[in-house]
C-alpha atoms as a PDB file:
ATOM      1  CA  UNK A   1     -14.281  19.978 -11.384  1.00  0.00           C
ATOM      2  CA  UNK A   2     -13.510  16.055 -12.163  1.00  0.00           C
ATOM      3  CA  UNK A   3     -14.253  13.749  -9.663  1.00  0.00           C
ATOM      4  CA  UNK A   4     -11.951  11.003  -8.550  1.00  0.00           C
ATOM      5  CA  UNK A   5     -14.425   8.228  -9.155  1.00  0.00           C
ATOM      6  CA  UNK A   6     -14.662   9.978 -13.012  1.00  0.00           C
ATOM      7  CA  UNK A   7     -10.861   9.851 -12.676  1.00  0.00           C
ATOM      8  CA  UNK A   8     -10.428   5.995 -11.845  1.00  0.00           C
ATOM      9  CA  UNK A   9     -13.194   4.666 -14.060  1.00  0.00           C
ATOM     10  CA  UNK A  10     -11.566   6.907 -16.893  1.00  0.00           C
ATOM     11  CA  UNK A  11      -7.915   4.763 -16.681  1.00  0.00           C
ATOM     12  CA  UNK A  12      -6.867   1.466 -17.413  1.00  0.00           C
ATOM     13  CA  UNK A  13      -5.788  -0.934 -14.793  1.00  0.00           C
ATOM     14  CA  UNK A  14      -4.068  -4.431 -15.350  1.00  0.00           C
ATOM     15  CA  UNK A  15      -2.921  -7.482 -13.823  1.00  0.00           C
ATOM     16  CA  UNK A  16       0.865  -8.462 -15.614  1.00  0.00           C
ATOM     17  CA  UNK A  17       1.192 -11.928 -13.592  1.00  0.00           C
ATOM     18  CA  UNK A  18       4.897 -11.148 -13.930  1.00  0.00           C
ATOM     19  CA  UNK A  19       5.698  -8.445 -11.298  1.00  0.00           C
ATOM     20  CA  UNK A  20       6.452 -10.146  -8.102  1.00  0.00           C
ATOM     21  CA  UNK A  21       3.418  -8.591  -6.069  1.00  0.00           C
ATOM     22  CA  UNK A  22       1.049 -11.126  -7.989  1.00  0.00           C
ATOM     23  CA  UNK A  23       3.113 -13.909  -8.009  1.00  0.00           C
ATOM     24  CA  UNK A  24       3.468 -13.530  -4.029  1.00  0.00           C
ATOM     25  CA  UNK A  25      -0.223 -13.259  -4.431  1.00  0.00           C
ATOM     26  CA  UNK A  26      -0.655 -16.264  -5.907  1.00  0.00           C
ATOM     27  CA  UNK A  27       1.382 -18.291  -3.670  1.00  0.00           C
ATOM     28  CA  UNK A  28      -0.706 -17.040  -0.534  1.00  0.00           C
ATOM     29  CA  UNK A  29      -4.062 -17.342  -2.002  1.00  0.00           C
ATOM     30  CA  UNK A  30      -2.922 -21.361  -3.336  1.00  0.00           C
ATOM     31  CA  UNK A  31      -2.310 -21.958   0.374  1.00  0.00           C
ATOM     32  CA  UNK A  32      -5.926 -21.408   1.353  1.00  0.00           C
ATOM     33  CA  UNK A  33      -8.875 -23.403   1.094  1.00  0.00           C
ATOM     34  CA  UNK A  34     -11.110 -23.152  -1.811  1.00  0.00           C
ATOM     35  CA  UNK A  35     -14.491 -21.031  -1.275  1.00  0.00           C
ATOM     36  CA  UNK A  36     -15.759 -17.957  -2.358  1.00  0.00           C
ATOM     37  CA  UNK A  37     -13.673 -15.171  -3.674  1.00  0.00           C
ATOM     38  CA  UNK A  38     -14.161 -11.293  -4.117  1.00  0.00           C
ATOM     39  CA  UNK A  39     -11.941  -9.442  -6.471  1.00  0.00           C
ATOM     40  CA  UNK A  40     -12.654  -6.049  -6.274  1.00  0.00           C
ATOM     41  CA  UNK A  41     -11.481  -3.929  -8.700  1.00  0.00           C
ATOM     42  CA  UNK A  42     -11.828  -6.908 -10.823  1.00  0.00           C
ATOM     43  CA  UNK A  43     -11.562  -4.994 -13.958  1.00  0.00           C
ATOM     44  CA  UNK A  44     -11.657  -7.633 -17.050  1.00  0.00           C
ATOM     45  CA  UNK A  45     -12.136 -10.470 -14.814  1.00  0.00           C
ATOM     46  CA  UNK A  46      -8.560 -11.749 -15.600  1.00  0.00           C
ATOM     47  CA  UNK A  47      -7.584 -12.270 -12.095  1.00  0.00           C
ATOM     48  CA  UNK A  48     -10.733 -14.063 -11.050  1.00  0.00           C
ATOM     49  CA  UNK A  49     -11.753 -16.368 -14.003  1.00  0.00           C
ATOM     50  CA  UNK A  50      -7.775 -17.887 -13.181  1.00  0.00           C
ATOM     51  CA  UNK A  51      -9.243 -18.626  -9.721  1.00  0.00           C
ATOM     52  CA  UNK A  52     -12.743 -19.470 -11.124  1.00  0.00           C
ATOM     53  CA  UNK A  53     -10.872 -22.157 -13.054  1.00  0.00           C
ATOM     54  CA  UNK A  54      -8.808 -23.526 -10.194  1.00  0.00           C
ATOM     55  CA  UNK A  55     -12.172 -23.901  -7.991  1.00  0.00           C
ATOM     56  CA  UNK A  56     -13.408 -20.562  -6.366  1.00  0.00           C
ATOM     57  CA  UNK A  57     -16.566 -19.345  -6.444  1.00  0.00           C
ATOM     58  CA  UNK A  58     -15.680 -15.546  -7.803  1.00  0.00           C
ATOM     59  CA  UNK A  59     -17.150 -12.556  -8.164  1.00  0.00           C
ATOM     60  CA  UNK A  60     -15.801  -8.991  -8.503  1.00  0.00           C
ATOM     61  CA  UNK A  61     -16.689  -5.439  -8.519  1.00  0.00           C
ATOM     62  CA  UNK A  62     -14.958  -2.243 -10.729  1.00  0.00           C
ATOM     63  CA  UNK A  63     -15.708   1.053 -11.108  1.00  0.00           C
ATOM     64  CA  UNK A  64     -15.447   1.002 -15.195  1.00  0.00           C
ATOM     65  CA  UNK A  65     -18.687  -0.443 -16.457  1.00  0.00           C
ATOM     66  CA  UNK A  66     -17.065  -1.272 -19.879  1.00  0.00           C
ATOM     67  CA  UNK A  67     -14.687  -3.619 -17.906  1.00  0.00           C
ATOM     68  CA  UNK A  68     -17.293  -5.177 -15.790  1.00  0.00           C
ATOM     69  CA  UNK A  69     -19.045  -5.920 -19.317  1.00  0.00           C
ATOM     70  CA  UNK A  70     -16.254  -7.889 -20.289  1.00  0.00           C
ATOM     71  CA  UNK A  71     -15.291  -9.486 -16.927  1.00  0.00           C
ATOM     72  CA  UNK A  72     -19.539 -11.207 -17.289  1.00  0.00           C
ATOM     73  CA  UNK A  73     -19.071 -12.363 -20.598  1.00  0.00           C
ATOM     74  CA  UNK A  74     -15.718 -14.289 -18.481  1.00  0.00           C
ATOM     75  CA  UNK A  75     -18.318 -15.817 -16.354  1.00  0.00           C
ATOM     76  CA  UNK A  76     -17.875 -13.710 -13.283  1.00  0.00           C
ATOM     77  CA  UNK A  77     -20.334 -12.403 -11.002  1.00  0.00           C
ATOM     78  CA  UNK A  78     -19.145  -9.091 -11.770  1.00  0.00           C
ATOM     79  CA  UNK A  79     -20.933  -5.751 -10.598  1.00  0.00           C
ATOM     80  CA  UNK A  80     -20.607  -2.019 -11.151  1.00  0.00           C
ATOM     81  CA  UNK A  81     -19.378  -0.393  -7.698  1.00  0.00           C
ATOM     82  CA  UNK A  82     -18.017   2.752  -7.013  1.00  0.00           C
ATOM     83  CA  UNK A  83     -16.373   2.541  -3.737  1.00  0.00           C
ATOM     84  CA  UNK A  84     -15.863   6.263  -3.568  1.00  0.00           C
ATOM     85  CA  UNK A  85     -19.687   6.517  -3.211  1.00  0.00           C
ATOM     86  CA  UNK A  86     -21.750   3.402  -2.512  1.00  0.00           C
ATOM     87  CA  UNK A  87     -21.412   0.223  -0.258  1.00  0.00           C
ATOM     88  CA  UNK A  88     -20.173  -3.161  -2.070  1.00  0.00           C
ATOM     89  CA  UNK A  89     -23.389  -4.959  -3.412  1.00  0.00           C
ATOM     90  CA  UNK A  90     -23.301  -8.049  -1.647  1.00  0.00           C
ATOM     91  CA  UNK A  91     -24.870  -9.908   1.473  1.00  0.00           C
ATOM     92  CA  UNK A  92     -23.003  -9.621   4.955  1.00  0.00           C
ATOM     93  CA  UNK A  93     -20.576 -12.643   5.478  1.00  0.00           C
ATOM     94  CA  UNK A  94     -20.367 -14.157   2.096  1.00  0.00           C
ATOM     95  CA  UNK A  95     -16.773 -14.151   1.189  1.00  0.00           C
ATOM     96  CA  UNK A  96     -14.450 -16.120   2.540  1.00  0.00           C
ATOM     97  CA  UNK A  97     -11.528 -14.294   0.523  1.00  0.00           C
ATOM     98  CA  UNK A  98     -11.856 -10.894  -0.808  1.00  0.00           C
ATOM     99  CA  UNK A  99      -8.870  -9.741  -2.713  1.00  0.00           C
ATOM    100  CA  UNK A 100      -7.903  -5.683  -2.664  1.00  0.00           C
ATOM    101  CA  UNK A 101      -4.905  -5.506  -4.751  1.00  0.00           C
ATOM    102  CA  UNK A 102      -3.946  -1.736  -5.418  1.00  0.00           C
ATOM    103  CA  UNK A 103      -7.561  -0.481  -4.538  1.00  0.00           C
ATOM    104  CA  UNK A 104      -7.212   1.155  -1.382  1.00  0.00           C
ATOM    105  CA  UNK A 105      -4.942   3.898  -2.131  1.00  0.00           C
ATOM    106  CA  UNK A 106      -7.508   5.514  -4.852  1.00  0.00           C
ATOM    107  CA  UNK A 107     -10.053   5.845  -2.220  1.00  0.00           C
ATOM    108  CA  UNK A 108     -11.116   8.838   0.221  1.00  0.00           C
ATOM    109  CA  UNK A 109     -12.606   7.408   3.042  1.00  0.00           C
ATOM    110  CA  UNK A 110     -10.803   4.012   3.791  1.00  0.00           C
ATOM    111  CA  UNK A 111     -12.335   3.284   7.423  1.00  0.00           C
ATOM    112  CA  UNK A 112     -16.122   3.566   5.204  1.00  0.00           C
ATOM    113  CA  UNK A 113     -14.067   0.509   3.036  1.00  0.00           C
ATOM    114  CA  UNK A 114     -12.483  -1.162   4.763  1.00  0.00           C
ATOM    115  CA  UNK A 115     -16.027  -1.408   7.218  1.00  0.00           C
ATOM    116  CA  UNK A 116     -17.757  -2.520   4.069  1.00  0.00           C
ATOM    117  CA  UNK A 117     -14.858  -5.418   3.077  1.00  0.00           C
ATOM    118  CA  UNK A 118     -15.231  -6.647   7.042  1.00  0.00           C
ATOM    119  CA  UNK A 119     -19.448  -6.871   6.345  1.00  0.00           C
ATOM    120  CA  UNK A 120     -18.614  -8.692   2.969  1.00  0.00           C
ATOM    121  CA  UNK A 121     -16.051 -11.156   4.929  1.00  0.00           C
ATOM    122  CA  UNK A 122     -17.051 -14.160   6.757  1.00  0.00           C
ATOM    123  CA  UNK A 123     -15.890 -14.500  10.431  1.00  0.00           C
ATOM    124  CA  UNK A 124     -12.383 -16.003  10.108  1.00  0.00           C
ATOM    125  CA  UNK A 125     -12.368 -15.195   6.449  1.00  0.00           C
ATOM    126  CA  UNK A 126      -9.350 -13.397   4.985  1.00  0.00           C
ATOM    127  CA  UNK A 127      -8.332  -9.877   3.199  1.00  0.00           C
ATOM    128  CA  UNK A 128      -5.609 -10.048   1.059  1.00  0.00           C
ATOM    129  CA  UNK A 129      -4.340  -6.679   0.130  1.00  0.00           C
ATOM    130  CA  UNK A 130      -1.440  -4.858  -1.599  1.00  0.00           C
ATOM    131  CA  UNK A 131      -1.060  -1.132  -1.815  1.00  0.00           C
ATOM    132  CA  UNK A 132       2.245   1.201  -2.172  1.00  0.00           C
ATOM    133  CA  UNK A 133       4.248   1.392   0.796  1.00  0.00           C
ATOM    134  CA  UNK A 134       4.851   5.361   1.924  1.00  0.00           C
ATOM    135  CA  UNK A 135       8.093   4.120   3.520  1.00  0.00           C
ATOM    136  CA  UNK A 136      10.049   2.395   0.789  1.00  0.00           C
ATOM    137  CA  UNK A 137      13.804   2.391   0.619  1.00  0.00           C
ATOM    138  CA  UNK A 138      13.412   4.875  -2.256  1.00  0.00           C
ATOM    139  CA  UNK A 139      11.107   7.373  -0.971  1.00  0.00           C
ATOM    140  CA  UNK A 140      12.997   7.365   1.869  1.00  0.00           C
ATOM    141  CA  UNK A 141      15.493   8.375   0.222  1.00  0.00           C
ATOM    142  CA  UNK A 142      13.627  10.676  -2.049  1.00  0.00           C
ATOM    143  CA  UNK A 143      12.633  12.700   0.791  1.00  0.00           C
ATOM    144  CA  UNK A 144      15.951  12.941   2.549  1.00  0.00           C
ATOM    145  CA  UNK A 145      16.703  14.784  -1.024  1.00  0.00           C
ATOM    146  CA  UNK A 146      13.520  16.755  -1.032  1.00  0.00           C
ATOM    147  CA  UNK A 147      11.888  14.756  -3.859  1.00  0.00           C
ATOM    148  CA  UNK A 148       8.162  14.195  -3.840  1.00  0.00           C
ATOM    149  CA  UNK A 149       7.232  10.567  -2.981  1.00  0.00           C
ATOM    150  CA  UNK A 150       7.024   7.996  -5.700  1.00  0.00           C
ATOM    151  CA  UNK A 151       3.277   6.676  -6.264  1.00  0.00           C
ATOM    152  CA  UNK A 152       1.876   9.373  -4.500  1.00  0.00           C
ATOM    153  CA  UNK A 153      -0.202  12.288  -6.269  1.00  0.00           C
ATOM    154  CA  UNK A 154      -0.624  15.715  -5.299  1.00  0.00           C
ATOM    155  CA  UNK A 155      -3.391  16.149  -8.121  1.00  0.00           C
ATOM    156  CA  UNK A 156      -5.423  13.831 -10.423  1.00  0.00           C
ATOM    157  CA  UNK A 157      -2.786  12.721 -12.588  1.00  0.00           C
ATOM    158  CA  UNK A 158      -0.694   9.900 -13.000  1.00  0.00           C
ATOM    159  CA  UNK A 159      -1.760   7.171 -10.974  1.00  0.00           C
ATOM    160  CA  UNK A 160      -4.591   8.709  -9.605  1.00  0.00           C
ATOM    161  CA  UNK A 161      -3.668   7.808  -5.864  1.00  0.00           C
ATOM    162  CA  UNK A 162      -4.892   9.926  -2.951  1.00  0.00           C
ATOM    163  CA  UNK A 163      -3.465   7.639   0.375  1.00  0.00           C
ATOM    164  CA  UNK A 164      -0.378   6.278   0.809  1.00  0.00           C
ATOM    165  CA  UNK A 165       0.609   4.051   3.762  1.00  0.00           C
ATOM    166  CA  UNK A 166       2.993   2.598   6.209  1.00  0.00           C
ATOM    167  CA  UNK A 167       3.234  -0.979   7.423  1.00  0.00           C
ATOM    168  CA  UNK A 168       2.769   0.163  10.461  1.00  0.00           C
ATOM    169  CA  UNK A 169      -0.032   2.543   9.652  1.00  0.00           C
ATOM    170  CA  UNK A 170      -2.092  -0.476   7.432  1.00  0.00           C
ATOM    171  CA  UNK A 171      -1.508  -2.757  10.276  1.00  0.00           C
ATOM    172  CA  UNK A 172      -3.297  -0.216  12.882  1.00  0.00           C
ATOM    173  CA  UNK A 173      -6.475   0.902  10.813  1.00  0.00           C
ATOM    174  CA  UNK A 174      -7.061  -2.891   9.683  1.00  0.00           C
ATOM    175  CA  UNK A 175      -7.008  -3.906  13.553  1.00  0.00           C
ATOM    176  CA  UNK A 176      -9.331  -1.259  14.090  1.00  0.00           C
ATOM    177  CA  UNK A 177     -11.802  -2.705  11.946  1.00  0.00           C
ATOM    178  CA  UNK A 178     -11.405  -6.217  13.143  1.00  0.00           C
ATOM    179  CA  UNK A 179      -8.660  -7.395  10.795  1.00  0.00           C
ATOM    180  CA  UNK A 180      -5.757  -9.738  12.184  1.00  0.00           C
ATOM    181  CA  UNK A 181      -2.324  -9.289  10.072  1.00  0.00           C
ATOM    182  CA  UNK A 182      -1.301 -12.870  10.475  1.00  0.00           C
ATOM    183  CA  UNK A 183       1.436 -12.505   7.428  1.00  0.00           C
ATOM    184  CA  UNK A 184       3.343  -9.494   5.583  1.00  0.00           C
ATOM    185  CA  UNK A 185       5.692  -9.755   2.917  1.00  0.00           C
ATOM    186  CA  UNK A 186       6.983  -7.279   0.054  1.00  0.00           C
ATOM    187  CA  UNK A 187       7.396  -6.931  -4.002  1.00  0.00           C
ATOM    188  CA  UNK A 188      10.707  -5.738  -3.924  1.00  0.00           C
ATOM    189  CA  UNK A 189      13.111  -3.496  -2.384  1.00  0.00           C
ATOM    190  CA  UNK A 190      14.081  -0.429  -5.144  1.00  0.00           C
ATOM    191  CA  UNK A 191      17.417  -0.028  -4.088  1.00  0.00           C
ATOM    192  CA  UNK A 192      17.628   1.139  -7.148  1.00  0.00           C
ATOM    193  CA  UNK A 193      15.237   3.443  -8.861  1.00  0.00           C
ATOM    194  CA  UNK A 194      12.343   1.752 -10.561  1.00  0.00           C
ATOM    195  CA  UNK A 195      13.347   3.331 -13.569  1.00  0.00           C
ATOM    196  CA  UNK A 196      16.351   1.698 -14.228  1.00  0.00           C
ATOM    197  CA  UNK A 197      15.358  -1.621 -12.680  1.00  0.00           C
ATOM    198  CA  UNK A 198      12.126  -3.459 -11.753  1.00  0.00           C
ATOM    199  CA  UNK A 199      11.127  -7.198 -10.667  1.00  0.00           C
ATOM    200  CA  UNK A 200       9.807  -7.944 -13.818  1.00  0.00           C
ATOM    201  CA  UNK A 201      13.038  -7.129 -15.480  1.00  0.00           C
ATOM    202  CA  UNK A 202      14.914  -8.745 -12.959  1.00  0.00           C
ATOM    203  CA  UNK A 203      12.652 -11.540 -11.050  1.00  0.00           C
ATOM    204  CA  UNK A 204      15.507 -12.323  -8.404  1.00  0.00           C
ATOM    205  CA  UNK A 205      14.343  -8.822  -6.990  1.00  0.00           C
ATOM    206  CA  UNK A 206      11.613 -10.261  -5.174  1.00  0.00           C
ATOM    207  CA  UNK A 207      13.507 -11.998  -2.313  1.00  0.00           C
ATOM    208  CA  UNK A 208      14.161  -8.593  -1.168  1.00  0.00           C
ATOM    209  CA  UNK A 209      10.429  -8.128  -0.363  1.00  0.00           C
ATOM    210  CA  UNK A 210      10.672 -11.334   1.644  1.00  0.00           C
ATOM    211  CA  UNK A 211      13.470 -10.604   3.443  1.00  0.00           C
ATOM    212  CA  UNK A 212      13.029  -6.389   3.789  1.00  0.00           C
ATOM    213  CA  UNK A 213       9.278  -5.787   3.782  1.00  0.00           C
ATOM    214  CA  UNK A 214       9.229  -2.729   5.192  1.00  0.00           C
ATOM    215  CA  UNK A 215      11.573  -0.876   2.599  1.00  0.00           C
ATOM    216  CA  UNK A 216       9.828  -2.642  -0.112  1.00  0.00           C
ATOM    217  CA  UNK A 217       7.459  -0.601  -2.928  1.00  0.00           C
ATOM    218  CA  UNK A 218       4.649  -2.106  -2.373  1.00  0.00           C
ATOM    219  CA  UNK A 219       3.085  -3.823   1.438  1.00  0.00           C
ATOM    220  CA  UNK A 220       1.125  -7.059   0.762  1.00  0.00           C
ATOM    221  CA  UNK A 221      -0.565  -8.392   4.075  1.00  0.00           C
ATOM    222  CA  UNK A 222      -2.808 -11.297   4.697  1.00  0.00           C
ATOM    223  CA  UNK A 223      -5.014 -10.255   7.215  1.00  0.00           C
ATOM    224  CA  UNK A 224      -7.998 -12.656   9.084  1.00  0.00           C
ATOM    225  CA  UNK A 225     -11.422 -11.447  10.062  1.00  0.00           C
ATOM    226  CA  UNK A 226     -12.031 -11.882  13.876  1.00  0.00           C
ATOM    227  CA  UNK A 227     -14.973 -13.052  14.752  1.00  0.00           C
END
């Protein structure tokens, strides 16, 4: 029987700094201070070293050990973790920004990580995370037709994701563990299937994440650590 850690470590995961999830991303993270950053699911230590360069002190955790191999040779602080299984491998309080971009959603118990990202974050330190959004315009849609959700798996296949969420929903479990939503925003709202049309294809998508966050694929939040 395969586990779902074998699973994720097994399949590639990128960062294309096109698609307008990042590029939000980006914006939000260049509005706060400089300190230290934690990227996990880091993979190749792409998305770090860019913030390593403009200042942060970053580190970053993946599941695939031939990734983190490559992500220390980058200069990162990098560190096998599987999140399915063990605690993240660093002091309590140290980050004041730990990024979560499309992690949550492969994991089985989120309360265990999202307990574990609070421990890692300093008091009034942020979590910035992005994950598919259960209630987009299109799987709205797709279940008023009796289609299956898009980005969610019944099996390990395809993406590999186990936990889908709601706006709503996100918002609830991160107050519960002492998070503060202080901004959400959106990729882009497929008002049109992904398949004919994306935001990389068609960049003046991404306004409609702005403007329609809760129909958009995927939910990014910038959440605060209360103290």
């Amino acid at each position: 029987m395969q586990e779902l850690s074998t699973y994720n470590a097994g399949h590639e995961f990128s960062y294309d700094l096109r698609e307008s999830r990042l590029r939000k991303c980006v914006s939000i993270i260049e509005s706060l201070p400089v300190g230290r950053l934690l990227d996990i699911g880091c993979t190749q230590g792409d998305w770090a070293a860019r913030w390593q360069s403009q200042g942060w002190e970053a580190a970053g955790v993946d599941v695939n050990l031939d990734k983190i191999g490559l992500a220390i040779k980058s200069g990162i602080d990098a560190r096998v973790c599987d999140l399915n299984q063990s605690p993240l491998p660093f002091d309590n309080a140290r980050f004041d920004l730990i990024f979560a971009g499309e992690v949550i959603e492969h994991l089985v118990d989120t309360d265990g990580f999202l307990s574990e990202v609070r421990r890692c974050c300093k008091p009034g330190g942020s979590l910035l995370l992005t994950t598919p959004n259960l209630a987009s315009f299109e799987n709205r849609a797709r279940l008023l037709l009796g289609i299956y959700p898009k980005w969610l798996n019944y099996n390990l296949d395809g993406s590999g994701h186990v936990r889908l969420y709601t706006p709503s929903t996100l918002k609830r479990q991160l107050a519960a563990h002492g998070f503060t939503v202080v901004r959400q925003t959106g990729n882009w709202v497929p008002f049109i299937p992904q398949r004919f049309v994306d935001d990389v294809k068609m960049p003046s998508l991404a306004i409609t994440g702005d403007l329609l966050p809760n129909l958009a694929m995927d939910i990014i939040v910038l959440a605060r650590r209360v103290a």
